[in-house]
PDB file of N, CA and C in Angstrom:
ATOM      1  N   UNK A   1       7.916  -0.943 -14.038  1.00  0.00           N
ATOM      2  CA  UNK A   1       8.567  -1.203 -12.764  1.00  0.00           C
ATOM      3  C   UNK A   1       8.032  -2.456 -12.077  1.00  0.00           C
ATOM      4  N   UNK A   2       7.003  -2.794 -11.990  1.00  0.00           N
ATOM      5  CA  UNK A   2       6.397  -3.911 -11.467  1.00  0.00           C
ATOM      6  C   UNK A   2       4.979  -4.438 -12.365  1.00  0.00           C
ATOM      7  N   UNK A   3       5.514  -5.304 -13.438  1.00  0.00           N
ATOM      8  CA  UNK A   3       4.581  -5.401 -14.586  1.00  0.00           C
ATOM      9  C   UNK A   3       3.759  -6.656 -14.296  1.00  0.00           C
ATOM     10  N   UNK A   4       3.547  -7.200 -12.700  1.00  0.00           N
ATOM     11  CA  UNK A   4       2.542  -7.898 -12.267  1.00  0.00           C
ATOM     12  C   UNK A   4       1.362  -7.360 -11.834  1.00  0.00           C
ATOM     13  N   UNK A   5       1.962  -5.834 -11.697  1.00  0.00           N
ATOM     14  CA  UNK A   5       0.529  -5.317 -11.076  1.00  0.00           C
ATOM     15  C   UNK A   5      -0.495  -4.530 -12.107  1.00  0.00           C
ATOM     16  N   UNK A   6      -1.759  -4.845 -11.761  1.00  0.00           N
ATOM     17  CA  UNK A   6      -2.440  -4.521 -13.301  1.00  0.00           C
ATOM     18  C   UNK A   6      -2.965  -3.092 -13.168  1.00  0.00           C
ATOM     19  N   UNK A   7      -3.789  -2.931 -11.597  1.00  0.00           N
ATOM     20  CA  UNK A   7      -3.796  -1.315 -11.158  1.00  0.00           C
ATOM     21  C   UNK A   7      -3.860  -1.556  -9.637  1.00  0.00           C
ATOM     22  N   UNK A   8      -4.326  -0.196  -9.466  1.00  0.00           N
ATOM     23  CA  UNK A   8      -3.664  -0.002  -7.720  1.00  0.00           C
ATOM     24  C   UNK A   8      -4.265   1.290  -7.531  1.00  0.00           C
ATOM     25  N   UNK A   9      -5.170   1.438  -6.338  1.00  0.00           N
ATOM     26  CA  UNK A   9      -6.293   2.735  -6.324  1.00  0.00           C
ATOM     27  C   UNK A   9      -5.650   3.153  -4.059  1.00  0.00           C
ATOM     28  N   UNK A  10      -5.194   4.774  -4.739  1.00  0.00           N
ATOM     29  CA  UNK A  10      -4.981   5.066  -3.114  1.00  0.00           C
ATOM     30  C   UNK A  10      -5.378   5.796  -2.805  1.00  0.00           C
ATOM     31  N   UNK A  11      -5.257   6.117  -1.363  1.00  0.00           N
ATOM     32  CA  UNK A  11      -6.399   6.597  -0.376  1.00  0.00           C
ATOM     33  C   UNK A  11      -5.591   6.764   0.598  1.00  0.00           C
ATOM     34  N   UNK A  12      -5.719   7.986   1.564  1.00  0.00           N
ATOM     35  CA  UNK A  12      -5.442   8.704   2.597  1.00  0.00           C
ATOM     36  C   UNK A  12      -6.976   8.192   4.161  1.00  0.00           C
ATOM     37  N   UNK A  13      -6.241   7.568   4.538  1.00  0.00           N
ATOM     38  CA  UNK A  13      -7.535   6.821   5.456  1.00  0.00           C
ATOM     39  C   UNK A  13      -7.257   7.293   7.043  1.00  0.00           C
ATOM     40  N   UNK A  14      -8.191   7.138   7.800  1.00  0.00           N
ATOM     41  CA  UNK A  14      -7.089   7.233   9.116  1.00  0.00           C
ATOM     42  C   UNK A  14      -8.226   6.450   9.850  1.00  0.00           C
ATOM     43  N   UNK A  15      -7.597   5.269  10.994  1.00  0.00           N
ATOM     44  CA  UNK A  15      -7.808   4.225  11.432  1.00  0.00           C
ATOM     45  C   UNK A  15      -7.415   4.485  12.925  1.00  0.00           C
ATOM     46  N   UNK A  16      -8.752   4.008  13.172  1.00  0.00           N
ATOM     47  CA  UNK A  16      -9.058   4.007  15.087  1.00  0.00           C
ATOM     48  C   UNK A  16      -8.508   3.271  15.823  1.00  0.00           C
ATOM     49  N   UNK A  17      -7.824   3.282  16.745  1.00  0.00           N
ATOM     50  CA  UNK A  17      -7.172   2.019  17.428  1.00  0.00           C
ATOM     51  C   UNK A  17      -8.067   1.826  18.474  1.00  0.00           C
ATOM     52  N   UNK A  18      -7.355   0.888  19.438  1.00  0.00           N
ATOM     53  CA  UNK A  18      -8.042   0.401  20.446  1.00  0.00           C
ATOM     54  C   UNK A  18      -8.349   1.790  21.499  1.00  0.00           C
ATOM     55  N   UNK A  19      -7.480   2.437  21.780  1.00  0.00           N
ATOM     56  CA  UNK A  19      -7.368   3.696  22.929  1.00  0.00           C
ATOM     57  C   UNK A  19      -8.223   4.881  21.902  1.00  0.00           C
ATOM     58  N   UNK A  20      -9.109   4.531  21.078  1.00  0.00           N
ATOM     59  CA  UNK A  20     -10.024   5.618  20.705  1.00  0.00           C
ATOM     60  C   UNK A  20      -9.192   7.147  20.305  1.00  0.00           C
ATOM     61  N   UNK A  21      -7.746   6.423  19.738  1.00  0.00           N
ATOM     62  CA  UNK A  21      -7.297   7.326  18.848  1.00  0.00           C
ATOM     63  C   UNK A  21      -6.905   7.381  17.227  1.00  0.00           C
ATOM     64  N   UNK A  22      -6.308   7.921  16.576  1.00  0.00           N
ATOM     65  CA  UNK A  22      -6.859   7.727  15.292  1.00  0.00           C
ATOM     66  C   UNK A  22      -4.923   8.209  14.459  1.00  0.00           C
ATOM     67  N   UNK A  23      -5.243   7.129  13.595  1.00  0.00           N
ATOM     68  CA  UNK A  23      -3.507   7.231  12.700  1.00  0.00           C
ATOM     69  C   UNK A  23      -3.993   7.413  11.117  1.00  0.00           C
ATOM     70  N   UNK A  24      -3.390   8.088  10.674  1.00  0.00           N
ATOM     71  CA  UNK A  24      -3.772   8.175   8.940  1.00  0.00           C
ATOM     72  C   UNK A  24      -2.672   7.798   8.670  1.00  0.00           C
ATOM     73  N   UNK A  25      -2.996   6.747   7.452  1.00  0.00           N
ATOM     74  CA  UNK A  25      -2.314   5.581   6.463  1.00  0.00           C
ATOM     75  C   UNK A  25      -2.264   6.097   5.361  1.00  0.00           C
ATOM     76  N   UNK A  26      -1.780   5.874   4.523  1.00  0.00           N
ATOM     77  CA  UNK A  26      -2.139   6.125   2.734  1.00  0.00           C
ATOM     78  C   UNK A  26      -2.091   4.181   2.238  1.00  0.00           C
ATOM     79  N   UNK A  27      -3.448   4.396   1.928  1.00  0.00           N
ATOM     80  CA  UNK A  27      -4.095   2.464   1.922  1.00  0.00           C
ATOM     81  C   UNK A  27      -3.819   2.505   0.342  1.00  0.00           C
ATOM     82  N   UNK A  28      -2.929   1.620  -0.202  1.00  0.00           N
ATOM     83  CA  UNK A  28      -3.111   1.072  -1.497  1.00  0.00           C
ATOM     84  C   UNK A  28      -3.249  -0.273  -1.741  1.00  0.00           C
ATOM     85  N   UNK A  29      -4.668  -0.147  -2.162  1.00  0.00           N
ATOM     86  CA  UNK A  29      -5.022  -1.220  -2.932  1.00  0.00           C
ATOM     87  C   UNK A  29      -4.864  -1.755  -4.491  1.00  0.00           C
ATOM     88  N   UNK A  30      -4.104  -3.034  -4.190  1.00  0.00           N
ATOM     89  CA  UNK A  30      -3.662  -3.198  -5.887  1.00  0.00           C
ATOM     90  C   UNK A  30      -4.173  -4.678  -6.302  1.00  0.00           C
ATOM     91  N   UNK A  31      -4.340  -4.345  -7.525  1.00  0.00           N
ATOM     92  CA  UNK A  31      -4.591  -6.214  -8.020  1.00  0.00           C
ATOM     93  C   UNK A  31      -3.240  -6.408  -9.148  1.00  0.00           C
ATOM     94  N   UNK A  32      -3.377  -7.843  -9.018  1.00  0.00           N
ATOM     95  CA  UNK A  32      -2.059  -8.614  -9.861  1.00  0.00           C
ATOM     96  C   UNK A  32      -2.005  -9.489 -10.409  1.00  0.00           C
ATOM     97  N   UNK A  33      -1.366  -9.487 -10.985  1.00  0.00           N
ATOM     98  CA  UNK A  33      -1.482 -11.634 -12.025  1.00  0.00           C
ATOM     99  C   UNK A  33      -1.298 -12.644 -10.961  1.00  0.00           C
ATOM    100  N   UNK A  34      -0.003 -12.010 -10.013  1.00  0.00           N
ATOM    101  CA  UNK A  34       0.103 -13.301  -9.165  1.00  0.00           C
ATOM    102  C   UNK A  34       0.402 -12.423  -7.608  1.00  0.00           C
ATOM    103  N   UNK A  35       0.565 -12.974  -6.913  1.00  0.00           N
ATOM    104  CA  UNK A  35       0.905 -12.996  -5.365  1.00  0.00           C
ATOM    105  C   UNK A  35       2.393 -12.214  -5.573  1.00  0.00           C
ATOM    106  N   UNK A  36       2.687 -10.804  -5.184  1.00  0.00           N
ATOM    107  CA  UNK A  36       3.721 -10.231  -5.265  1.00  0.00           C
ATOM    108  C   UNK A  36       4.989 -11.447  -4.164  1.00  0.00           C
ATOM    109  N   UNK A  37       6.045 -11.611  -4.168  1.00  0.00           N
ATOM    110  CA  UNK A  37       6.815 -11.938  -2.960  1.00  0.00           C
ATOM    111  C   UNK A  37       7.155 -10.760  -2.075  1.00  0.00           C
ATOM    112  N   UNK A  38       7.929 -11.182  -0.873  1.00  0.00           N
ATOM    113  CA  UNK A  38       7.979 -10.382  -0.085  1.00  0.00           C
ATOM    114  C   UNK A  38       8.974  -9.247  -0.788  1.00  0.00           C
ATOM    115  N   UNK A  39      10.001 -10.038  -1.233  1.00  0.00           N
ATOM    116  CA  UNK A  39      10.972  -8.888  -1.423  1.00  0.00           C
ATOM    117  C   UNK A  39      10.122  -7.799  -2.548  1.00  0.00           C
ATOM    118  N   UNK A  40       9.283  -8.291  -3.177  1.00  0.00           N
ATOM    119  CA  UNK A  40       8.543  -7.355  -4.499  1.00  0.00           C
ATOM    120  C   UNK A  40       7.700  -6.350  -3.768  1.00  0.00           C
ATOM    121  N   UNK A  41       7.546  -6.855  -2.734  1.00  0.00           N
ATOM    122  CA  UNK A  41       5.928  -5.889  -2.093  1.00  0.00           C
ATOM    123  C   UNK A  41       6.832  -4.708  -1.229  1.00  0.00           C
ATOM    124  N   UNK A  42       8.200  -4.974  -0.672  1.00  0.00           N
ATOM    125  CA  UNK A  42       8.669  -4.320   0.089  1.00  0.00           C
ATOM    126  C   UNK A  42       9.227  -3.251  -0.858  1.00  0.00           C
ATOM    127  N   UNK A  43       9.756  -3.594  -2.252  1.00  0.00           N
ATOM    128  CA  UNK A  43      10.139  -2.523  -3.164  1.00  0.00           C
ATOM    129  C   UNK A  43       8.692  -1.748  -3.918  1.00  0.00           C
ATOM    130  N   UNK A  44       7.745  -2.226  -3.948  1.00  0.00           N
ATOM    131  CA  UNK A  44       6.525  -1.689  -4.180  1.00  0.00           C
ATOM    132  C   UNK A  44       6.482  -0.187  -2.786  1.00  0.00           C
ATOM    133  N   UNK A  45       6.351  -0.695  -2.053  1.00  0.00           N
ATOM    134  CA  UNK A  45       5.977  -0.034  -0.758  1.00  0.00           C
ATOM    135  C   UNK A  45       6.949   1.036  -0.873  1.00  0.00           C
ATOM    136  N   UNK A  46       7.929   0.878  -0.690  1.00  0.00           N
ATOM    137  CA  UNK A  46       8.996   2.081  -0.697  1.00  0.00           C
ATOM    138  C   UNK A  46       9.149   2.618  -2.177  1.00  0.00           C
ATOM    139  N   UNK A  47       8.628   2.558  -3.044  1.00  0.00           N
ATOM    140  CA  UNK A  47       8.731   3.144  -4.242  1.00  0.00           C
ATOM    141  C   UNK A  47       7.647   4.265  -3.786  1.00  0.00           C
ATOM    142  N   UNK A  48       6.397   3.499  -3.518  1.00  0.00           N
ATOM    143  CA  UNK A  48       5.040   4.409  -3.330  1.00  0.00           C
ATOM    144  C   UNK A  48       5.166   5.122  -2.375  1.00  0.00           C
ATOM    145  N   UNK A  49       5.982   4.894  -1.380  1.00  0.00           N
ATOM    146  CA  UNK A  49       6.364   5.639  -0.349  1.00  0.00           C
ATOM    147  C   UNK A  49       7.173   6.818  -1.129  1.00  0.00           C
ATOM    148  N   UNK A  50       8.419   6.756  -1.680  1.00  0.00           N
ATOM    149  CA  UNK A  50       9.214   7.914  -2.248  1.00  0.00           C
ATOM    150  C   UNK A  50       8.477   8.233  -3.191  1.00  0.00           C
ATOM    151  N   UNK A  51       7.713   8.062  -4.152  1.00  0.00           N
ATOM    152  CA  UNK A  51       6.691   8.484  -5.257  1.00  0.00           C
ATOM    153  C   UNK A  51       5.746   9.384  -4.663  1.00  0.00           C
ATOM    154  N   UNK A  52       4.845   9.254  -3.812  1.00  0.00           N
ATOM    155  CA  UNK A  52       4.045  10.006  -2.906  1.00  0.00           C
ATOM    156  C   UNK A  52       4.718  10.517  -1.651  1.00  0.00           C
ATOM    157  N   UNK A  53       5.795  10.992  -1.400  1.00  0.00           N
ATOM    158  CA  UNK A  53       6.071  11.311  -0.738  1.00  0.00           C
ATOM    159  C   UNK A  53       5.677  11.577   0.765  1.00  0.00           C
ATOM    160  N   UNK A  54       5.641  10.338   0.947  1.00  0.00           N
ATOM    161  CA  UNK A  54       4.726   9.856   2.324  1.00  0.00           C
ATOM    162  C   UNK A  54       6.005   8.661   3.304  1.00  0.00           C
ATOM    163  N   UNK A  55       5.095   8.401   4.102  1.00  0.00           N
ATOM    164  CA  UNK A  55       5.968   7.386   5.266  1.00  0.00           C
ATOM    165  C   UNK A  55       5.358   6.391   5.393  1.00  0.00           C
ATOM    166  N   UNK A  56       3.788   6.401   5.544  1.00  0.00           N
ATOM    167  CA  UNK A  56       2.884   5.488   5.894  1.00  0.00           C
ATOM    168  C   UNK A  56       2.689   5.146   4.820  1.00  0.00           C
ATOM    169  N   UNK A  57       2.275   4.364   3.812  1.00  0.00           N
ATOM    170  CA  UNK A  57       2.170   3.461   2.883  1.00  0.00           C
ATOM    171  C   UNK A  57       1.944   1.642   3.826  1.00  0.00           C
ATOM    172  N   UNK A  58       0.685   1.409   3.513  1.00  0.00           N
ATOM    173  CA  UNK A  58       0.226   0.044   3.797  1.00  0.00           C
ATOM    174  C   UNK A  58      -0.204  -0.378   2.388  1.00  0.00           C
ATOM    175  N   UNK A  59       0.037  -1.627   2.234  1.00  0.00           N
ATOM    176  CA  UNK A  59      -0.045  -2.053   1.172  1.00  0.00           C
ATOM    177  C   UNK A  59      -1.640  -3.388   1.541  1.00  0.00           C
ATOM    178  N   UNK A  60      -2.585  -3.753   0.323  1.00  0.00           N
ATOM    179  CA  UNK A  60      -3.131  -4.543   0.565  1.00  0.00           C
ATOM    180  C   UNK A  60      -3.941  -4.619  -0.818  1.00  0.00           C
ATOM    181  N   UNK A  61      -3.955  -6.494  -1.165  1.00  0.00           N
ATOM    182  CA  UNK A  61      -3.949  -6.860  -2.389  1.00  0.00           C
ATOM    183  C   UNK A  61      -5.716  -7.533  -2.799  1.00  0.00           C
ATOM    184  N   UNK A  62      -5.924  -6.777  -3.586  1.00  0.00           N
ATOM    185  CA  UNK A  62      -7.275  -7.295  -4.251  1.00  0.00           C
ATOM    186  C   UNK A  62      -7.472  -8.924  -4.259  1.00  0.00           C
ATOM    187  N   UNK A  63      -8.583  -9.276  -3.914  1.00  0.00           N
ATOM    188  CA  UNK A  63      -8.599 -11.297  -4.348  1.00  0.00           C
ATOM    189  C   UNK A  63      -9.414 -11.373  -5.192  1.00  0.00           C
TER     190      UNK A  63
END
């Protein structure tokens, strides 16, 4: 499905905001041959989103 990405490790996180309240994400971190484009990262995201059956899906790329 997306044969730039080599792996991708996720995680259920939840992140403090400013008002000292707290949101859980599902954080995937992925590495790749190259720099996904936008339109690639947005079909990434919503795949992992309907795959894990989740809403929150943030995406963020290994350097």
């Amino acid at each position: 499905l997306f044969p730039d990405v080599n792996s991708l490790s996720i995680n259920k996180t939840a992140l403090v905001n400013q008002k000292d309240s707290t949101v859980t994400i599902t954080a995937v971190i992925y590495d790749s041959t190259k720099i996904l484009s936008g339109n690639d990262t947005e079909k990434l995201k919503m795949w992992l989103n309907e795959r894990l059956s989740v809403k929150d899906v943030e995406l963020f790329r290994k350097h």
